[in-house]
Protein backbone atom coordinates (compact mmCIF):
# COMPACT_ATOMS: atom_id res chain seq x y z
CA UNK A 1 -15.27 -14.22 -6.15
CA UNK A 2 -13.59 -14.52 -3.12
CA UNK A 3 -15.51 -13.83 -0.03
CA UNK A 4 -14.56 -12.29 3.77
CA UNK A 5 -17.51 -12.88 5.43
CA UNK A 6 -17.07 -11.58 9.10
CA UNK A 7 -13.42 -10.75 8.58
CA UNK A 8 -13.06 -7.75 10.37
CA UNK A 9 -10.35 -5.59 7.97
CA UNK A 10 -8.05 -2.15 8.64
CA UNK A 11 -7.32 -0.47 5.37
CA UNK A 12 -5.18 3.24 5.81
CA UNK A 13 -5.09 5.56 3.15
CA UNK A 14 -8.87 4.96 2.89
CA UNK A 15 -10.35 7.69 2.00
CA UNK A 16 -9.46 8.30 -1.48
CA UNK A 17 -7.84 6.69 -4.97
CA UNK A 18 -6.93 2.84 -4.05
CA UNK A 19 -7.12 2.58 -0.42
CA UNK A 20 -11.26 3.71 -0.71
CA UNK A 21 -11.98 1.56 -3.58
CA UNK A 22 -10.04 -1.61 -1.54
CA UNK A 23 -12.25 -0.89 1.81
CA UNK A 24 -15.66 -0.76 -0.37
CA UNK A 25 -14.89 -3.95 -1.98
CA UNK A 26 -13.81 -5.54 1.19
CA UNK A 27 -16.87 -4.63 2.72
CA UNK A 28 -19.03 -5.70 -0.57
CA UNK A 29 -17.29 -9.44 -0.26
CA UNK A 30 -18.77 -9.68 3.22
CA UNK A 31 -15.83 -8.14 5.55
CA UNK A 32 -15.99 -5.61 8.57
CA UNK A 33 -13.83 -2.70 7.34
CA UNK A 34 -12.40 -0.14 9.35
CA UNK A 35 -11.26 2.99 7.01
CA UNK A 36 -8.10 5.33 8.48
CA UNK A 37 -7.12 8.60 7.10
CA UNK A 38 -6.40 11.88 7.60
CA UNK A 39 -9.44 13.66 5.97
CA UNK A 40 -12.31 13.34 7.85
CA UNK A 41 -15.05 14.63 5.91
CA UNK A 42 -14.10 11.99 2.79
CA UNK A 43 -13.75 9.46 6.00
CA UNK A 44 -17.45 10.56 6.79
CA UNK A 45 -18.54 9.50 2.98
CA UNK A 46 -16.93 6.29 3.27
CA UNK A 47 -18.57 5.35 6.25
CA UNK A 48 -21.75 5.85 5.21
CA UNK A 49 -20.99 3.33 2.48
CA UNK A 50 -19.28 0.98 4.32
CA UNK A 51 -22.42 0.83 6.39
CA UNK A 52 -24.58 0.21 3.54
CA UNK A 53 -22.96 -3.82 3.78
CA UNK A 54 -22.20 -3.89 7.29
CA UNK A 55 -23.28 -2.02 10.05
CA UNK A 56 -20.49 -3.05 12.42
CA UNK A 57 -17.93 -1.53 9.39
CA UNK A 58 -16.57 2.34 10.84
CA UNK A 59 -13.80 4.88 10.19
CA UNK A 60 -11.26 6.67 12.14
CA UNK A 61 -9.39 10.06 11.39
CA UNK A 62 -5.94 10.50 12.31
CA UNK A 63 -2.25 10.76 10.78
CA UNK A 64 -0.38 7.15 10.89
CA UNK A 65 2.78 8.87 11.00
CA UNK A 66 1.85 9.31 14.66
CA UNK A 67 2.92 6.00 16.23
CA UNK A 68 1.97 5.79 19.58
CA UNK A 69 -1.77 7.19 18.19
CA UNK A 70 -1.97 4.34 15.61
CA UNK A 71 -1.01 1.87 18.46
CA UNK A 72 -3.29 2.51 20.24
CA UNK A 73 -6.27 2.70 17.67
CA UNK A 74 -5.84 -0.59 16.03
CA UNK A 75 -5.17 -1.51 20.08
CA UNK A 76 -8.91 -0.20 19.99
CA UNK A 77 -10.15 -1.62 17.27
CA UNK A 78 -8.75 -5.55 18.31
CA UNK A 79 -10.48 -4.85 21.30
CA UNK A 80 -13.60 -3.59 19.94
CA UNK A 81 -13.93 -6.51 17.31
CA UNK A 82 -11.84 -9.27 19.19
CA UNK A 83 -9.60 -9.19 16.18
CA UNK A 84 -7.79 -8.12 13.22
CA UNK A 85 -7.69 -10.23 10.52
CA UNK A 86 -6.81 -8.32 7.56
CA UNK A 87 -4.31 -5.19 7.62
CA UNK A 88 -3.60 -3.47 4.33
CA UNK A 89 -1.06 -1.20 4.78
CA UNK A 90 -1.98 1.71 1.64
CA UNK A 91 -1.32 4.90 3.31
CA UNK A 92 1.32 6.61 1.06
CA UNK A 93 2.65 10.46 -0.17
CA UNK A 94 5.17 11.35 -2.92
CA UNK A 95 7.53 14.03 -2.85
CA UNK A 96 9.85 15.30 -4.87
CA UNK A 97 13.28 14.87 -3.93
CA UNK A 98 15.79 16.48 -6.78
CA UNK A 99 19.71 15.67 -6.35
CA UNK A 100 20.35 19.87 -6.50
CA UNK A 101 17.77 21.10 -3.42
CA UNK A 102 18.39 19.94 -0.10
CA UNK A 103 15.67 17.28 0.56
CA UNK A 104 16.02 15.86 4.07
CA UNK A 105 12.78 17.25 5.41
CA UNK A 106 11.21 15.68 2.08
CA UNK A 107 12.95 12.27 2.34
CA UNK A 108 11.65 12.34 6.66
CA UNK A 109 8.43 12.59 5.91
CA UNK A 110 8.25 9.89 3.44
CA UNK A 111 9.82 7.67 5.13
CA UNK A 112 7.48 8.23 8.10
CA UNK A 113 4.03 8.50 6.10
CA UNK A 114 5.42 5.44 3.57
CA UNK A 115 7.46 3.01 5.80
CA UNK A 116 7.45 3.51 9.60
CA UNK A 117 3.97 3.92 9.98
CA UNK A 118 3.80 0.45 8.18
CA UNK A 119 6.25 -0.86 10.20
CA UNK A 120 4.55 0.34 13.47
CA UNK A 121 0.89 -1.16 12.54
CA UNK A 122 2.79 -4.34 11.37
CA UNK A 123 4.00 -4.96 14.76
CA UNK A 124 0.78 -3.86 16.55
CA UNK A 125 -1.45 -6.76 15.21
CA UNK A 126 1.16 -8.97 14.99
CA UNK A 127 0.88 -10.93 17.91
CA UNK A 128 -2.77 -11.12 17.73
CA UNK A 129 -2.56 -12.66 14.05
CA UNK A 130 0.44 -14.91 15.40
CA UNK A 131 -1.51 -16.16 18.40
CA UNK A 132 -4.96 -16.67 15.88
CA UNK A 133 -2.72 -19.07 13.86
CA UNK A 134 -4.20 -16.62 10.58
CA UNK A 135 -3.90 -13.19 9.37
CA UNK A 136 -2.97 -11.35 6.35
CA UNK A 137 -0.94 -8.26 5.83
CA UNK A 138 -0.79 -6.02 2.82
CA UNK A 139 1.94 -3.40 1.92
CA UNK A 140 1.67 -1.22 -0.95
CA UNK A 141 4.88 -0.15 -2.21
CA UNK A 142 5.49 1.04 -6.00
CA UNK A 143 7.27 0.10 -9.46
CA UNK A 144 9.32 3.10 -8.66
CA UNK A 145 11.18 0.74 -5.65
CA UNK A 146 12.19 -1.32 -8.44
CA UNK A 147 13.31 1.30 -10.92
CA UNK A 148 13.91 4.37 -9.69
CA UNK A 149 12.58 7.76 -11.36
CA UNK A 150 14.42 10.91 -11.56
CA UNK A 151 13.71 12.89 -8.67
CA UNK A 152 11.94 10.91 -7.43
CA UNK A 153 14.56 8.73 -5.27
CA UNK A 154 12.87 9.51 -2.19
CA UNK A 155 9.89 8.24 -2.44
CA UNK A 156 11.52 4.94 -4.73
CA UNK A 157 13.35 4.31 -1.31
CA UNK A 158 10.66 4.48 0.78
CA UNK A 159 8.67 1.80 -1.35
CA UNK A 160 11.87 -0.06 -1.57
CA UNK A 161 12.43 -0.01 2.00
CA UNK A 162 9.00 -1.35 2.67
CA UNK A 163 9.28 -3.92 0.03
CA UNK A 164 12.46 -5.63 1.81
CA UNK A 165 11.01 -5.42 5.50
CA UNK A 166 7.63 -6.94 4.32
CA UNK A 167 9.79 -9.94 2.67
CA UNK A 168 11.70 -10.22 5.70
CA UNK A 169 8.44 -10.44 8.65
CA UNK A 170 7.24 -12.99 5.24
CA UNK A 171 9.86 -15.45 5.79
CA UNK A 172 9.42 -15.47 9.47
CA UNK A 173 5.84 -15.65 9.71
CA UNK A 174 4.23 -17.31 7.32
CA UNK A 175 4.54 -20.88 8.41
CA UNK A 176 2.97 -19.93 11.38
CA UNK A 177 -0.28 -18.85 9.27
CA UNK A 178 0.04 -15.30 8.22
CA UNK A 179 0.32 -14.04 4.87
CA UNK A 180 3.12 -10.73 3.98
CA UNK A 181 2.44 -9.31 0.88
CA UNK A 182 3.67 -6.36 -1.13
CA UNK A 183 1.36 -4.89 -3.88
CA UNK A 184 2.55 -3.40 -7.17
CA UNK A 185 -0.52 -1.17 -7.92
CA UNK A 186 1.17 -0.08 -11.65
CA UNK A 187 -0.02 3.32 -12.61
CA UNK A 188 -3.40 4.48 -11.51
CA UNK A 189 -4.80 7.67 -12.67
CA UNK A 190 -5.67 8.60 -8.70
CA UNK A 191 -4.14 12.11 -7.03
CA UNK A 192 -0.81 10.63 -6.45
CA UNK A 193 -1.01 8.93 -9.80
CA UNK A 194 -2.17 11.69 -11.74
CA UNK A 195 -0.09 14.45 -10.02
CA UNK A 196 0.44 17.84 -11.12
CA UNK A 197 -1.04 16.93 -14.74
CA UNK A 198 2.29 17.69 -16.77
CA UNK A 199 3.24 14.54 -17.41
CA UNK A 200 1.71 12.34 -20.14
CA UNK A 201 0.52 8.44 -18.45
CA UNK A 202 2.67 5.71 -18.93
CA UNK A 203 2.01 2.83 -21.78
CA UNK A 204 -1.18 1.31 -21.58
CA UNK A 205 0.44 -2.23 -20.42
CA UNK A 206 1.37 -0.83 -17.04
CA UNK A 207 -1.92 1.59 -16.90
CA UNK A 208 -4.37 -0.04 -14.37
CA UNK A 209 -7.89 1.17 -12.39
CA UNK A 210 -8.44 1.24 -9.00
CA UNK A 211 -11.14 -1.31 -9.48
CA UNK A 212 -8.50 -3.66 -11.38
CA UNK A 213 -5.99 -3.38 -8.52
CA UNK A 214 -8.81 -3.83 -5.94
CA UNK A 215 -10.21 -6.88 -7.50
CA UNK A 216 -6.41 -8.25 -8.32
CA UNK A 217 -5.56 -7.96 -4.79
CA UNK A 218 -8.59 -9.25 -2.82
CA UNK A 219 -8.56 -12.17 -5.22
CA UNK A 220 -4.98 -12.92 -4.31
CA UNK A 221 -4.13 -12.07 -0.98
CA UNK A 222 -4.01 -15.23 1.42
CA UNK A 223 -2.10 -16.80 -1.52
CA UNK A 224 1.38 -18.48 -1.79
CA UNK A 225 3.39 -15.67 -3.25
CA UNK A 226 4.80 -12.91 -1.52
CA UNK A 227 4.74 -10.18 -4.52
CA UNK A 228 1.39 -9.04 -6.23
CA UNK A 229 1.98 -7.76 -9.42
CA UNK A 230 -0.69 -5.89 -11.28
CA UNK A 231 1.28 -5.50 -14.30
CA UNK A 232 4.05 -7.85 -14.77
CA UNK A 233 5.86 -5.47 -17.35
CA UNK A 234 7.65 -3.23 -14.99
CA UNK A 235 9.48 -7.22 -13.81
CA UNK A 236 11.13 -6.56 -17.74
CA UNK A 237 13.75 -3.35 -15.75
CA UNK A 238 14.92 -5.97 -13.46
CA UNK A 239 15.73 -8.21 -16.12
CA UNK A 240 17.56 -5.89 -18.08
CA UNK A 241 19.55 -3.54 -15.16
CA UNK A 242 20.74 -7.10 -14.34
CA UNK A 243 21.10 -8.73 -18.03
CA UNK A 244 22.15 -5.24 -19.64
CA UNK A 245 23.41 -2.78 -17.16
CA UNK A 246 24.78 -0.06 -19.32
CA UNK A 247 21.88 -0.44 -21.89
CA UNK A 248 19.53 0.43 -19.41
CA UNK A 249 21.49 3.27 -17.84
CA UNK A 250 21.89 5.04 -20.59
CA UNK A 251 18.07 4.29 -21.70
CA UNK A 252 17.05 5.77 -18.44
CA UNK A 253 18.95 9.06 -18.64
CA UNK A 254 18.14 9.95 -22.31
CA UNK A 255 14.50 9.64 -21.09
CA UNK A 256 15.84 11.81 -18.12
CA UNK A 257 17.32 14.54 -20.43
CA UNK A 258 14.70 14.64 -22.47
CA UNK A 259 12.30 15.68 -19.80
């Protein structure tokens, strides 16, 4: 198992589904975790198990789609701890955004909540991690940035949009020490996951835990590759939208109509 002894770790989206069960295990394999959300009293719960491994580990409340507050609390938290080492980047929300109802409000907030506020805590510990010589980074986008859902472009271009910009800080960083990466979490029953309950889960082959993601990730990150794939099935659209284009459209929108 790898360990993260004294690492001192900011994981948003913490207080629920993937982003909680990431900051436990962080703090289990020996890391100081600091736990952002919006929802205090689940924050509150969190910290008193964060605690349990390290006593140093804390949680803040507050909405990441508010720049200039984010700033300045992971400003507060370098300074506190001297350091950032590990950022994971998990704070997400899905909307629906169907081609017949005007959306923009819809597709402004998830670009805030799903990319900017990435992009702005990406920045912020930057230069730290770049003048450490170390550091890793962790975006979560989605399967749905590779292949798109019905009414659900919105949110696909969010993930999409966070997938390219996290390649693109990648290529420029890592040979100076710090590690991009972009997680593919599959499907995981969580809120988001599970959503209104209508809808019947995916095939088992792209059907995950929280604990599988969490251990997939913690194992990998700090590794070569840029992508971390927890199911490597979803890779199979790619293949065929490029290989068999008008196969694969006209797979997609018979499973469309019949929905």
């Amino acid at each position: 198992m790898k360990r993260y002894d004294g690492q001192v770790a900011v994981v948003t989206g913490a207080s629920s589904g993937i982003g909680r069960r990431v900051a436990r295990d962080l703090g289990f394999r020996g890391a100081i975790v600091v736990g952002v959300a919006r929802r205090a009293e689940l924050l509150e719960q969190l910290r008193e198990q964060l605690r349990t491994t390290s006593s140093r580990s804390d949680t803040v409340a507050f909405d990441v789609t508010d720049a200039e507050a984010f700033r300045a609390c992971l400003a507060e938290i370098e300074q506190r701890y001297c350091r950032i080492d590990v950022l994971i980047n998990n704070a997400g929300i899905y909307e629906s955004t169907p081609a017949t109802e005007p959306c923009e409000q819809a597709y402004a907030r998830l670009m805030a909540t799903n990319f900017f506020a990435a992009v702005t805590s990406t920045y912020t510990v930057l230069p730290g991690m770049l003048r450490r010589g170390t550091g890793i980074i962790v975006n979560v986008s989605s399967d749905s940035a590779r292949a798109p859902d019905a009414r659900g472009g919105g949110y696909a271009a969010s993930k999409a949009a966070l997938a390219t910009f996290s390649e693109g800080i990648d290529l420029e960083v890592r040979k100076r020490g710090v590690c991009v990466h972009v997680l593919y979490p599959a499907w995981v029953p969580t809120a988001m996951g599970l959503g209104d309950g209508t809808n019947p889960p995916p095939p088992k082959p792209v059907r995950r835990s929280e604990a599988q993601v969490s251990d997939l990730l913690l194992e990998r990150m700090g590794g070569p590759r840029l992508n971390i794939n927890a199911s490597r099935l979803p890779l199979l659209a790619l293949i065929a939208r490029t290989t068999m284009p008008g196969l694969y459209t006209r797979a997609i929108q018979r499973i469309v109509s019949n929905e």
